[in-house]
N, C-alpha and C. Protein backbone atom coordinates (compact mmCIF):
# COMPACT_ATOMS: atom_id res chain seq x y z
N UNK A 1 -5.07 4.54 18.55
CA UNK A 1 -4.54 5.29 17.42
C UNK A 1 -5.49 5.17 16.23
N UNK A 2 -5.88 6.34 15.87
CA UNK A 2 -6.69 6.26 14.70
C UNK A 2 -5.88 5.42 13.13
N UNK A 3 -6.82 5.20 12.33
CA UNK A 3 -6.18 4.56 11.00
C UNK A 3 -5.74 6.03 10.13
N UNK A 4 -5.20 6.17 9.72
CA UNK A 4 -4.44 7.05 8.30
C UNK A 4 -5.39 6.69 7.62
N UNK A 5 -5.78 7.81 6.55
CA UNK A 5 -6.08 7.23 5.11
C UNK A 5 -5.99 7.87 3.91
N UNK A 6 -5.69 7.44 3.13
CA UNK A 6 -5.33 7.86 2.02
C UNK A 6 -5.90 7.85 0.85
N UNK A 7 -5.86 8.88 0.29
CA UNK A 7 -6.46 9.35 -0.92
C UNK A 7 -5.87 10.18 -2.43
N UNK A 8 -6.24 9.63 -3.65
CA UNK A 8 -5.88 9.94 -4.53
C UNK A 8 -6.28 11.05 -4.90
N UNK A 9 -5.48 12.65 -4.84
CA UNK A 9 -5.82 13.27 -5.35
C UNK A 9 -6.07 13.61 -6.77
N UNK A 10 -4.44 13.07 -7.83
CA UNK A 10 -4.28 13.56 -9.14
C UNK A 10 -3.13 12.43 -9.49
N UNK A 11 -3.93 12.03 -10.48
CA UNK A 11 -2.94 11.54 -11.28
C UNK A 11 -2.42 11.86 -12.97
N UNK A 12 -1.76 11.68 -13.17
CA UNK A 12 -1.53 12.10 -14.67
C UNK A 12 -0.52 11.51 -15.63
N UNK A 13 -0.21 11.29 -16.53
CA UNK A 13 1.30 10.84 -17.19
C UNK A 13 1.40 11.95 -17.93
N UNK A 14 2.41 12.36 -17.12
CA UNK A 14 3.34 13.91 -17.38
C UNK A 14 4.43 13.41 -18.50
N UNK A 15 4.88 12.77 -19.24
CA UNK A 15 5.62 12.17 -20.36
C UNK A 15 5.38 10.71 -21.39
N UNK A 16 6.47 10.55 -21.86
CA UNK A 16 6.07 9.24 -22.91
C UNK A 16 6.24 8.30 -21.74
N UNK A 17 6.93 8.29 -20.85
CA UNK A 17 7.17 7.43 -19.77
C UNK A 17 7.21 7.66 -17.57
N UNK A 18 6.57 8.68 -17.84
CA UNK A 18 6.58 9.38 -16.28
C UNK A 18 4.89 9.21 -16.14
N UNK A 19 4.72 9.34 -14.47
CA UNK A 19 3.47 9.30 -14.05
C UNK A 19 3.43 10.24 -12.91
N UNK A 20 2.68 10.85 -12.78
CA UNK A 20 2.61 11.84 -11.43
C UNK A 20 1.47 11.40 -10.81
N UNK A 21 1.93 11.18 -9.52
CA UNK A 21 0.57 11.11 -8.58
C UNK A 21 0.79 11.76 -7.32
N UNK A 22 -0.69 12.44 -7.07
CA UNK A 22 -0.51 13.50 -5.73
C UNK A 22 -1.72 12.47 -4.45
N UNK A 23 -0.71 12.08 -3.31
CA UNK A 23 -2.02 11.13 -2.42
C UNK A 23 -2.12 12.34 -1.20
N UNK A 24 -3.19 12.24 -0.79
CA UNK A 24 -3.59 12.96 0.53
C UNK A 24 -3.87 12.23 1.63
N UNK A 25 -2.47 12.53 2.72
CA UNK A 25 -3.14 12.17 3.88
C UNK A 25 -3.61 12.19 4.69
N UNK A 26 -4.91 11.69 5.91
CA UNK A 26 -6.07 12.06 6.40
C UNK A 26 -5.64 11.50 7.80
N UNK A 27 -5.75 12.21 9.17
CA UNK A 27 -6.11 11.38 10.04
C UNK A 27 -4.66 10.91 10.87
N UNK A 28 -3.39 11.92 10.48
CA UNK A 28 -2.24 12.01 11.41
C UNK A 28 -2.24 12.73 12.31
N UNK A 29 -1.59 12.03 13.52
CA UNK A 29 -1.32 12.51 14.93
C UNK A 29 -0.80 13.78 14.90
N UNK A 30 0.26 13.87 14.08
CA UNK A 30 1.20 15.00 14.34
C UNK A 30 1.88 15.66 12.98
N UNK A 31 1.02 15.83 12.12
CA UNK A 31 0.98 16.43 10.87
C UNK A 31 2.57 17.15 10.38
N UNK A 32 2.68 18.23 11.65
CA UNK A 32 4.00 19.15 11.34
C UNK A 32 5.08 18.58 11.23
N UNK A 33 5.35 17.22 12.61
CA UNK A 33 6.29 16.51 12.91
C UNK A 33 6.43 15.49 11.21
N UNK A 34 5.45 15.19 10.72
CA UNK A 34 5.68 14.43 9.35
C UNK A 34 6.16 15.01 8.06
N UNK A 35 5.58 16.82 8.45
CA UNK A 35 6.13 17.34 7.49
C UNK A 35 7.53 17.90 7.17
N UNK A 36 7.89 18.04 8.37
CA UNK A 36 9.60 18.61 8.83
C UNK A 36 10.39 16.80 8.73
N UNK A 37 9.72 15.80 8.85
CA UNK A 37 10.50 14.93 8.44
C UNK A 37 10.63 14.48 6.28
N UNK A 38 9.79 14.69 6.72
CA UNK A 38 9.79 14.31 4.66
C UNK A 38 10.56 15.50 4.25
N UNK A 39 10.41 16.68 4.85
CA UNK A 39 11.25 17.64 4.15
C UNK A 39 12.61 17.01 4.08
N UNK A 40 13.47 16.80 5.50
CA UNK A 40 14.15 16.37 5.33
C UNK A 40 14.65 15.41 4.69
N UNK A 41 13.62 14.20 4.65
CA UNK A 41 13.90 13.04 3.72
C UNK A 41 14.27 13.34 2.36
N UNK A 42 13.53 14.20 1.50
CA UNK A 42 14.13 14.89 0.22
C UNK A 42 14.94 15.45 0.14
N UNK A 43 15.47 16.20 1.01
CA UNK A 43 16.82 17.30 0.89
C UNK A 43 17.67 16.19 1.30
N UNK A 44 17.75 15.14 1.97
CA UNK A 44 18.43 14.03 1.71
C UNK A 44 18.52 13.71 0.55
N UNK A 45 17.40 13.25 0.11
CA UNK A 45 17.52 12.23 -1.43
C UNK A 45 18.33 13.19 -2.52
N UNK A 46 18.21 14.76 -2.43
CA UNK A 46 18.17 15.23 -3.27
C UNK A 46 17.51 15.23 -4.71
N UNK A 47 16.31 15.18 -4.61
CA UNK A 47 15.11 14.56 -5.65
C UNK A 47 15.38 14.16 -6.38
N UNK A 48 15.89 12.96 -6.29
CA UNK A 48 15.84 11.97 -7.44
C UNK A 48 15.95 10.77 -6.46
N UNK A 49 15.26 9.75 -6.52
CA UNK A 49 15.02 8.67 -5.17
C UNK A 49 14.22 7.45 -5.60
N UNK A 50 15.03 6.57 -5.11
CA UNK A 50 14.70 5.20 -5.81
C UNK A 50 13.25 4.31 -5.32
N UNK A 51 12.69 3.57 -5.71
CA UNK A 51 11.00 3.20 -5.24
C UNK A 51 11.27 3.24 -3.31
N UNK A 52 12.00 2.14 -3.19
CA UNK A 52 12.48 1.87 -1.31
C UNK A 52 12.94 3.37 -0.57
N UNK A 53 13.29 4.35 -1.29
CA UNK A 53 13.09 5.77 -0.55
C UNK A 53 11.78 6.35 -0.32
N UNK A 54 11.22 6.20 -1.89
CA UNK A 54 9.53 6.88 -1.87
C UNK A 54 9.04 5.90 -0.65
N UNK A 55 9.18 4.62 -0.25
CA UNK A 55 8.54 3.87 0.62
C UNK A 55 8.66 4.19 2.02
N UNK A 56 9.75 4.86 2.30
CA UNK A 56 10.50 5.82 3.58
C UNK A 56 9.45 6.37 3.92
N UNK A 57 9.17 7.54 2.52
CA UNK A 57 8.75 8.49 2.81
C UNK A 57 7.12 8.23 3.27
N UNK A 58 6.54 7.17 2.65
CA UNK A 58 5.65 6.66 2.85
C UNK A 58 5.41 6.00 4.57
N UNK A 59 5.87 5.39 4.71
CA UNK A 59 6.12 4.78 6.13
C UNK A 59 6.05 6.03 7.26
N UNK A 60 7.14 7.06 7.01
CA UNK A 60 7.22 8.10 7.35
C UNK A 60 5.49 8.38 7.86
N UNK A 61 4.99 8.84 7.18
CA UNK A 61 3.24 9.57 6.91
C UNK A 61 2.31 8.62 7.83
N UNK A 62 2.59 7.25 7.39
CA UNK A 62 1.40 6.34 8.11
C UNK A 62 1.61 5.87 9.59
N UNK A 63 3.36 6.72 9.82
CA UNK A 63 3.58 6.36 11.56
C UNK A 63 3.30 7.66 12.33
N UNK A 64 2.91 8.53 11.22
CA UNK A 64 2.42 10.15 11.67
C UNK A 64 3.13 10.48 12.94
């Protein structure tokens, strides 16, 4: 199995207290299958989602 890797596309602080960051990931098995799951993972969360969800979603990506 190849390694994932990840990359910082953009970051920014979008407020007095918010941060946006966009990562890119490189080097998944099965790209579509990750993307039809995170979809779902958000329409779960209903966007608003606590750090241990973003980590889901994360986990999610690097088991591609």
């Amino acid at each position: 199995m190849a390694r994932v890797k990840c990359y910082v596309k953009e970051v920014e602080q979008l407020d007095e207290n918010s941060v946006g960051v966009m990562l890119d990931f490189d080097n998944i098995a099965n790209p579509g299958k990750v993307v039809e799951t995170v979809k779902t993972l958000i329409a779960k969360f209903e966007g608003s989602i606590t750090i241990w969800e973003a980590i889901k979603v994360l986990i999610t990506v690097w088991k591609g």
